[in-house]
N, C-alpha and C. Protein backbone atom coordinates (compact mmCIF):
# COMPACT_ATOMS: atom_id res chain seq x y z
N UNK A 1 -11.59 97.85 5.43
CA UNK A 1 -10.42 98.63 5.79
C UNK A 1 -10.42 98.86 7.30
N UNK A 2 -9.50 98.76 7.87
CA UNK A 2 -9.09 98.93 9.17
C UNK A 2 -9.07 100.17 9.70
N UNK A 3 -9.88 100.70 10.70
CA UNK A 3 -9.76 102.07 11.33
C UNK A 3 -8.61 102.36 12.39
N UNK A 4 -8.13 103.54 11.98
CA UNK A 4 -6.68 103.96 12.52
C UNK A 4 -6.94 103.80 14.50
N UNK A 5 -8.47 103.93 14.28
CA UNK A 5 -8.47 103.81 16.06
C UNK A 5 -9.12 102.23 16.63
N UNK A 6 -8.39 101.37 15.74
CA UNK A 6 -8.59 99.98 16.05
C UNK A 6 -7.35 98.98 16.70
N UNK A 7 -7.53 99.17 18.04
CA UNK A 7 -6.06 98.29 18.52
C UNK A 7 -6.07 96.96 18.91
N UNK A 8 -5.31 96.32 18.56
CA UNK A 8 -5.46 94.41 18.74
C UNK A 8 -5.80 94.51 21.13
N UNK A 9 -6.79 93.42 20.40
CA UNK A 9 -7.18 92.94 21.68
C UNK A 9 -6.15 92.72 22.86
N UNK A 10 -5.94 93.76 24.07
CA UNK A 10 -4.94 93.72 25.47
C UNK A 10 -4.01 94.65 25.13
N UNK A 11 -4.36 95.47 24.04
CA UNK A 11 -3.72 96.78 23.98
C UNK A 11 -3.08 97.94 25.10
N UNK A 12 -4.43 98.18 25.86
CA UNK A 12 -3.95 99.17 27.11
C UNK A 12 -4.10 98.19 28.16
N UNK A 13 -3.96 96.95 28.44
CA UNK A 13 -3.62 96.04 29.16
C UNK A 13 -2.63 96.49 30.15
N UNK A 14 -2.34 97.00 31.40
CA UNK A 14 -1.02 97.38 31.99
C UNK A 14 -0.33 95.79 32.07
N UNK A 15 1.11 95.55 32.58
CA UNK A 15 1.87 94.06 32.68
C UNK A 15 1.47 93.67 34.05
N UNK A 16 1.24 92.73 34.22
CA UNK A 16 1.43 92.18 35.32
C UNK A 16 3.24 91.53 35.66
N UNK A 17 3.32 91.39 36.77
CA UNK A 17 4.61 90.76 37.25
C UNK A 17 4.14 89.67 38.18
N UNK A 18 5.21 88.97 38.77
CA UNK A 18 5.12 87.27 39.56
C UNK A 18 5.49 88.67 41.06
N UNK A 19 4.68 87.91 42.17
CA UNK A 19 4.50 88.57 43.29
C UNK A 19 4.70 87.28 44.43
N UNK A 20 4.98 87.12 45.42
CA UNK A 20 5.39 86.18 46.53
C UNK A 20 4.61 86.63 47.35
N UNK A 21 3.96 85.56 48.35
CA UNK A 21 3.31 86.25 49.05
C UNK A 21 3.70 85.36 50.55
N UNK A 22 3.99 86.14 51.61
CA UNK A 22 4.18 85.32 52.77
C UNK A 22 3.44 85.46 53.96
N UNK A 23 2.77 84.92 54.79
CA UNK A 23 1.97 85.03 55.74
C UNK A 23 2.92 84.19 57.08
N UNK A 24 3.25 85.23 57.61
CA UNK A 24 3.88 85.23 58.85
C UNK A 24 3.19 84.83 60.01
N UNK A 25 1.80 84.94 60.05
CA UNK A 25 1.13 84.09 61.08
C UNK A 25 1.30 82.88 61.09
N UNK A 26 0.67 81.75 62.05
CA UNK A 26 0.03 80.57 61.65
C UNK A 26 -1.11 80.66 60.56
N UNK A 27 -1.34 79.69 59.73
CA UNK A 27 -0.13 78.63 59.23
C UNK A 27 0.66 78.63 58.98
N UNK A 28 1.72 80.29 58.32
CA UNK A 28 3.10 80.51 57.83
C UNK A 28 2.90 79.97 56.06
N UNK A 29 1.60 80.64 55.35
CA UNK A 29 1.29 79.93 54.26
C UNK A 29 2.60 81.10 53.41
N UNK A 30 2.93 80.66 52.07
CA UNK A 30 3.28 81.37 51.19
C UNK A 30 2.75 80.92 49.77
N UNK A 31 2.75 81.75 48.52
CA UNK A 31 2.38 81.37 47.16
C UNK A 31 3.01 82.50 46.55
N UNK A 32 2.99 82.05 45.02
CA UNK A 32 3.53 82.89 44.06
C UNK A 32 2.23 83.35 43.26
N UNK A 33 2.28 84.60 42.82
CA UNK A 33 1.23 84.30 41.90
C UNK A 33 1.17 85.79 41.24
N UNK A 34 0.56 86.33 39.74
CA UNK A 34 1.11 87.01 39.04
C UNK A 34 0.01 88.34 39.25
N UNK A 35 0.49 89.65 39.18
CA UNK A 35 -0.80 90.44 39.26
C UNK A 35 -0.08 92.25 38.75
N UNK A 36 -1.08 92.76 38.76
CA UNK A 36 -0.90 94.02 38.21
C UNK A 36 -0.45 95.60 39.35
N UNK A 37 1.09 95.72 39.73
CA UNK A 37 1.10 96.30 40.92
C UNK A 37 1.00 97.88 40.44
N UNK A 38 -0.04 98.84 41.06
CA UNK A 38 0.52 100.48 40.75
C UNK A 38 0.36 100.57 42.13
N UNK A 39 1.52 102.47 41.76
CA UNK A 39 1.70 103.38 42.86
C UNK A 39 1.06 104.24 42.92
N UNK A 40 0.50 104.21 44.35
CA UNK A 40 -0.69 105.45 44.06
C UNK A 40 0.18 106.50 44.83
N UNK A 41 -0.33 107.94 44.58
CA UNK A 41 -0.27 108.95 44.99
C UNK A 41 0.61 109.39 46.19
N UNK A 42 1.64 109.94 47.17
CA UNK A 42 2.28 109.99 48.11
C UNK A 42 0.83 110.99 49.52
N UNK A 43 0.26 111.67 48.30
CA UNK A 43 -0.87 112.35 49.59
C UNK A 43 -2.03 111.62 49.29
N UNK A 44 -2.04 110.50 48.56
CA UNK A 44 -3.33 109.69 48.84
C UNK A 44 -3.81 109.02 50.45
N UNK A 45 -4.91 109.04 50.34
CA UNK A 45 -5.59 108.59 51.63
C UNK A 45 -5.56 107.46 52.38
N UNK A 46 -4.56 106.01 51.31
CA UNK A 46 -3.99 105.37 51.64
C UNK A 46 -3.06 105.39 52.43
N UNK A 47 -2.40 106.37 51.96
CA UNK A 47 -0.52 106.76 52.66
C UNK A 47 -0.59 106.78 54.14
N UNK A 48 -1.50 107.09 54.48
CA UNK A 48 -1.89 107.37 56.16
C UNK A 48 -2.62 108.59 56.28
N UNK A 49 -2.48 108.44 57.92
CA UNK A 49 -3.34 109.57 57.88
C UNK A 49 -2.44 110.95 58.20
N UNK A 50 -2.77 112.11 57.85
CA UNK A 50 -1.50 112.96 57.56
C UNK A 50 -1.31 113.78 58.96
N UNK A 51 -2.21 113.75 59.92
CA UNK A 51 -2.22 114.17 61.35
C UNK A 51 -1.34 113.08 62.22
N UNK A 52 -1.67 111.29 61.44
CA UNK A 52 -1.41 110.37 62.39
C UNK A 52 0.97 110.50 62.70
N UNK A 53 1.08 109.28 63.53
CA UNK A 53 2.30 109.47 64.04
C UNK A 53 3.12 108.42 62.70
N UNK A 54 2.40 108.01 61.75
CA UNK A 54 3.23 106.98 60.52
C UNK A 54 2.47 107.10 59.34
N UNK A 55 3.23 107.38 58.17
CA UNK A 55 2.23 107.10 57.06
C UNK A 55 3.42 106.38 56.32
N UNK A 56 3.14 105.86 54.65
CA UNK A 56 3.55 105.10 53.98
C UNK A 56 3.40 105.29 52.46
N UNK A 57 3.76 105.05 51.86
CA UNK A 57 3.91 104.94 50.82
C UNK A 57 2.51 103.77 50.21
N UNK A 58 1.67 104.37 49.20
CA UNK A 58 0.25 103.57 48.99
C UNK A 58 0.58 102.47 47.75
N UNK A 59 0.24 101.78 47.64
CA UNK A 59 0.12 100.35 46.39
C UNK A 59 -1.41 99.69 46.62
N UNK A 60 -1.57 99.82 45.16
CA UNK A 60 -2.78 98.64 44.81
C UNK A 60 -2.22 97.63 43.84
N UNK A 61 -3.03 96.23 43.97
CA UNK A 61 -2.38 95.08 43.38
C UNK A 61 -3.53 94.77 42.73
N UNK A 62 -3.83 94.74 41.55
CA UNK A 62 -4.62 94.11 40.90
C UNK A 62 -4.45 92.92 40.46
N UNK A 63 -5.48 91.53 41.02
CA UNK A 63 -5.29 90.41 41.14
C UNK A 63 -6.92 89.94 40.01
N UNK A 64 -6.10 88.75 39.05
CA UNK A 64 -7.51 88.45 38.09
C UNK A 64 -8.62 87.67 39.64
N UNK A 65 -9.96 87.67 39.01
CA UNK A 65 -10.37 86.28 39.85
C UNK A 65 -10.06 85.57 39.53
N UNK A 66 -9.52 84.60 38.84
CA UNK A 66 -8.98 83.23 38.54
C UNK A 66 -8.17 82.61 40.11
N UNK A 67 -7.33 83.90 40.48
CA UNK A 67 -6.17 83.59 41.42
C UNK A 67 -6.95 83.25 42.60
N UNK A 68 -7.17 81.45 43.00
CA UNK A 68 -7.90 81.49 44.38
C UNK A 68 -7.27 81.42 45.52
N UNK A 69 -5.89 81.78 45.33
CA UNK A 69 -4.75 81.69 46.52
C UNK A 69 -5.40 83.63 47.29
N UNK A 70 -5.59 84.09 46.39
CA UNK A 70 -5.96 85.51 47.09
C UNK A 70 -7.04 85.43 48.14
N UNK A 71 -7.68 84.55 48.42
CA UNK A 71 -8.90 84.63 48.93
C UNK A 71 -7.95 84.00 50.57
N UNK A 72 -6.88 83.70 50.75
CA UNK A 72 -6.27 83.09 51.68
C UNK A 72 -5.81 84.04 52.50
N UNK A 73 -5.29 85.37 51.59
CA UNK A 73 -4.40 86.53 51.89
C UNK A 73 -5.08 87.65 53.18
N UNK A 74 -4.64 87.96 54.26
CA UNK A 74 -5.18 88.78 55.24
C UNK A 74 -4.17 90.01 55.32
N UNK A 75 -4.94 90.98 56.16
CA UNK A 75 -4.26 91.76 56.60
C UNK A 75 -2.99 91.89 56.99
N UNK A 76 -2.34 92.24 56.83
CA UNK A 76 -1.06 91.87 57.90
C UNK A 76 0.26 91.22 57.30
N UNK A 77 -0.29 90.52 56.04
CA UNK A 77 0.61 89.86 55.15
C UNK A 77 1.67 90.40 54.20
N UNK A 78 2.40 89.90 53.80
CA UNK A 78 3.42 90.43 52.83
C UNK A 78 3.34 90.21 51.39
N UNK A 79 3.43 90.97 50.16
CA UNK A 79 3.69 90.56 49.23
C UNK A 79 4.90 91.07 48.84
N UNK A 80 5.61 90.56 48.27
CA UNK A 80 7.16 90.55 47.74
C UNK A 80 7.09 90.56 45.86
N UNK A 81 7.88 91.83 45.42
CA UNK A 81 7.83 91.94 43.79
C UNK A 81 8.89 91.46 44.14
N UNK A 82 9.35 90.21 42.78
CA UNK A 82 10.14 89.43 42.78
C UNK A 82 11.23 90.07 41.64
N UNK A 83 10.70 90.92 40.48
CA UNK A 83 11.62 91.76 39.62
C UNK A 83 12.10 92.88 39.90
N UNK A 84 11.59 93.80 40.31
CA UNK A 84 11.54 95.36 40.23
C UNK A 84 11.92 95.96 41.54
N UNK A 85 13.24 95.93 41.52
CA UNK A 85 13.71 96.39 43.34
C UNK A 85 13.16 95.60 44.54
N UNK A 86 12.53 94.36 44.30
CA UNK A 86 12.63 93.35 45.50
C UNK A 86 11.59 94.24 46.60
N UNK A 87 10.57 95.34 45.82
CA UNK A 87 10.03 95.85 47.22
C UNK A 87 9.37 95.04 48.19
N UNK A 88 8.70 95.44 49.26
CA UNK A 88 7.80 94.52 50.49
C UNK A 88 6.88 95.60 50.38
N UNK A 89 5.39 94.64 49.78
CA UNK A 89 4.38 95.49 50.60
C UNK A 89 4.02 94.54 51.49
N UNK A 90 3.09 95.42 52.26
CA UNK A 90 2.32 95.16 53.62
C UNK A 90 1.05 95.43 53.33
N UNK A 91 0.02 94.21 53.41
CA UNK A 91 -0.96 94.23 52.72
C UNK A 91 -1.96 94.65 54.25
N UNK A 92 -3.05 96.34 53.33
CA UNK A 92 -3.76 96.65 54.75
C UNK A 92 -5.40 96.53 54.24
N UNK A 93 -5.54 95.75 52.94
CA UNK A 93 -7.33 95.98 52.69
C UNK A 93 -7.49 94.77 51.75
N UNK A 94 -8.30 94.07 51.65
CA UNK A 94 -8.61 93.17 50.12
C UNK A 94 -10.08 93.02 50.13
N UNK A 95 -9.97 93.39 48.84
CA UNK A 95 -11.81 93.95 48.25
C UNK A 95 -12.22 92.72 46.95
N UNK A 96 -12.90 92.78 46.58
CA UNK A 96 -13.24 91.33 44.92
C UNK A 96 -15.00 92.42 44.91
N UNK A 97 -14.24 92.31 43.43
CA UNK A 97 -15.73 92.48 42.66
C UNK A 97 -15.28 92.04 41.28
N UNK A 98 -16.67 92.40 40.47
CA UNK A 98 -16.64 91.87 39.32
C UNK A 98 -15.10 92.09 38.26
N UNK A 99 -14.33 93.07 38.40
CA UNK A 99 -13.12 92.96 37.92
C UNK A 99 -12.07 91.94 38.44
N UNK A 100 -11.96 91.59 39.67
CA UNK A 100 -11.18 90.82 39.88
C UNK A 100 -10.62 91.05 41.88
N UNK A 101 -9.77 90.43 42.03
CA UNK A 101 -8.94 91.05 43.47
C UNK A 101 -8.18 92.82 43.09
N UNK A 102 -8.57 93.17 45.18
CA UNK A 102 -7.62 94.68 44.67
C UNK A 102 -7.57 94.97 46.18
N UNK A 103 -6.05 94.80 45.72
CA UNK A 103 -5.62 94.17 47.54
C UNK A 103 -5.03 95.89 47.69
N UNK A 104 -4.79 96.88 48.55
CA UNK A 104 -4.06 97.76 49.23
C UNK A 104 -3.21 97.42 50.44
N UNK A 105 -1.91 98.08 49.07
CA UNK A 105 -0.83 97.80 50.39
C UNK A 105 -0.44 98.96 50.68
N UNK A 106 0.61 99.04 51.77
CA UNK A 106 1.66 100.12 51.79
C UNK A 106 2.93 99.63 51.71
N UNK A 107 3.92 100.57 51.55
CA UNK A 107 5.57 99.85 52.29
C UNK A 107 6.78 101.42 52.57
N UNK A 108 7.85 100.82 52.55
CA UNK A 108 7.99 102.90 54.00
C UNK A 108 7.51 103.20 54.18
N UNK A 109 7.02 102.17 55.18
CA UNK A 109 6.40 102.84 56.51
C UNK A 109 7.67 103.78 57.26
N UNK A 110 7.01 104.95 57.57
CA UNK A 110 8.44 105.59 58.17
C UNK A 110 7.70 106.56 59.55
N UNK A 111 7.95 107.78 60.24
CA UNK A 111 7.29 108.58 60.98
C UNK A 111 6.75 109.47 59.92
N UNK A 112 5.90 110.22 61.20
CA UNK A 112 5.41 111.52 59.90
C UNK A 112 5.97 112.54 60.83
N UNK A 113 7.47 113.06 60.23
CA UNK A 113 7.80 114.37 60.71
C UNK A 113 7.28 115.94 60.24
């Protein structure tokens, strides 16, 4: 018999979405590729710094390791959600460990009045 607290395998799985990614430097590389975007917090420590003259709005992208286009991705770069209001982040950190890529972005960027 099946226990009521038994859920099919990728249950609390969050979705991933298709993400664009463009690198405005040289080489001017771009790729598509699919990953898991949340919003963090507006007074998270991401957002900026809350003394400094700009903060932003925080995003983490959770990327599987499989994706070896991530390992290309720098600072400075763009990723583009291709469904969900067309946002732009601005990618400012990329970390890999045993879960996978976990890139930090921001995007409104605005002043801090």
């Amino acid at each position: 018999m099946r226990s009521p607290f038994d859920f099919p395998p990728g249950f609390f799985q969050p979705f991933a979405e298709p993400l664009k990614w463009i690198q405005d430097k040289a080489p001017h590389r771009t790729g598509t590729f699919s990953a898991v975007v949340l919003h963090g917090a507006p007074d998270s420590q991401n957002a900026g710094h809350p003394l400094g003259s700009l903060v932003a709005d925080p995003w983490t992208v959770h990327v599987s390791r499989d994706v070896a286009l991530v390992a290309d991705i720098r600072v400075g770069d763009r990723l583009c959600r291709v469904g969900i209001g067309a946002e732009v982040l601005t990618v400012q950190q990329i970390s890999r460990d045993e879960s996978g890529w976990i890139v930090v972005c921001t995007s409104n960027e605005r002043p801090n009045v």
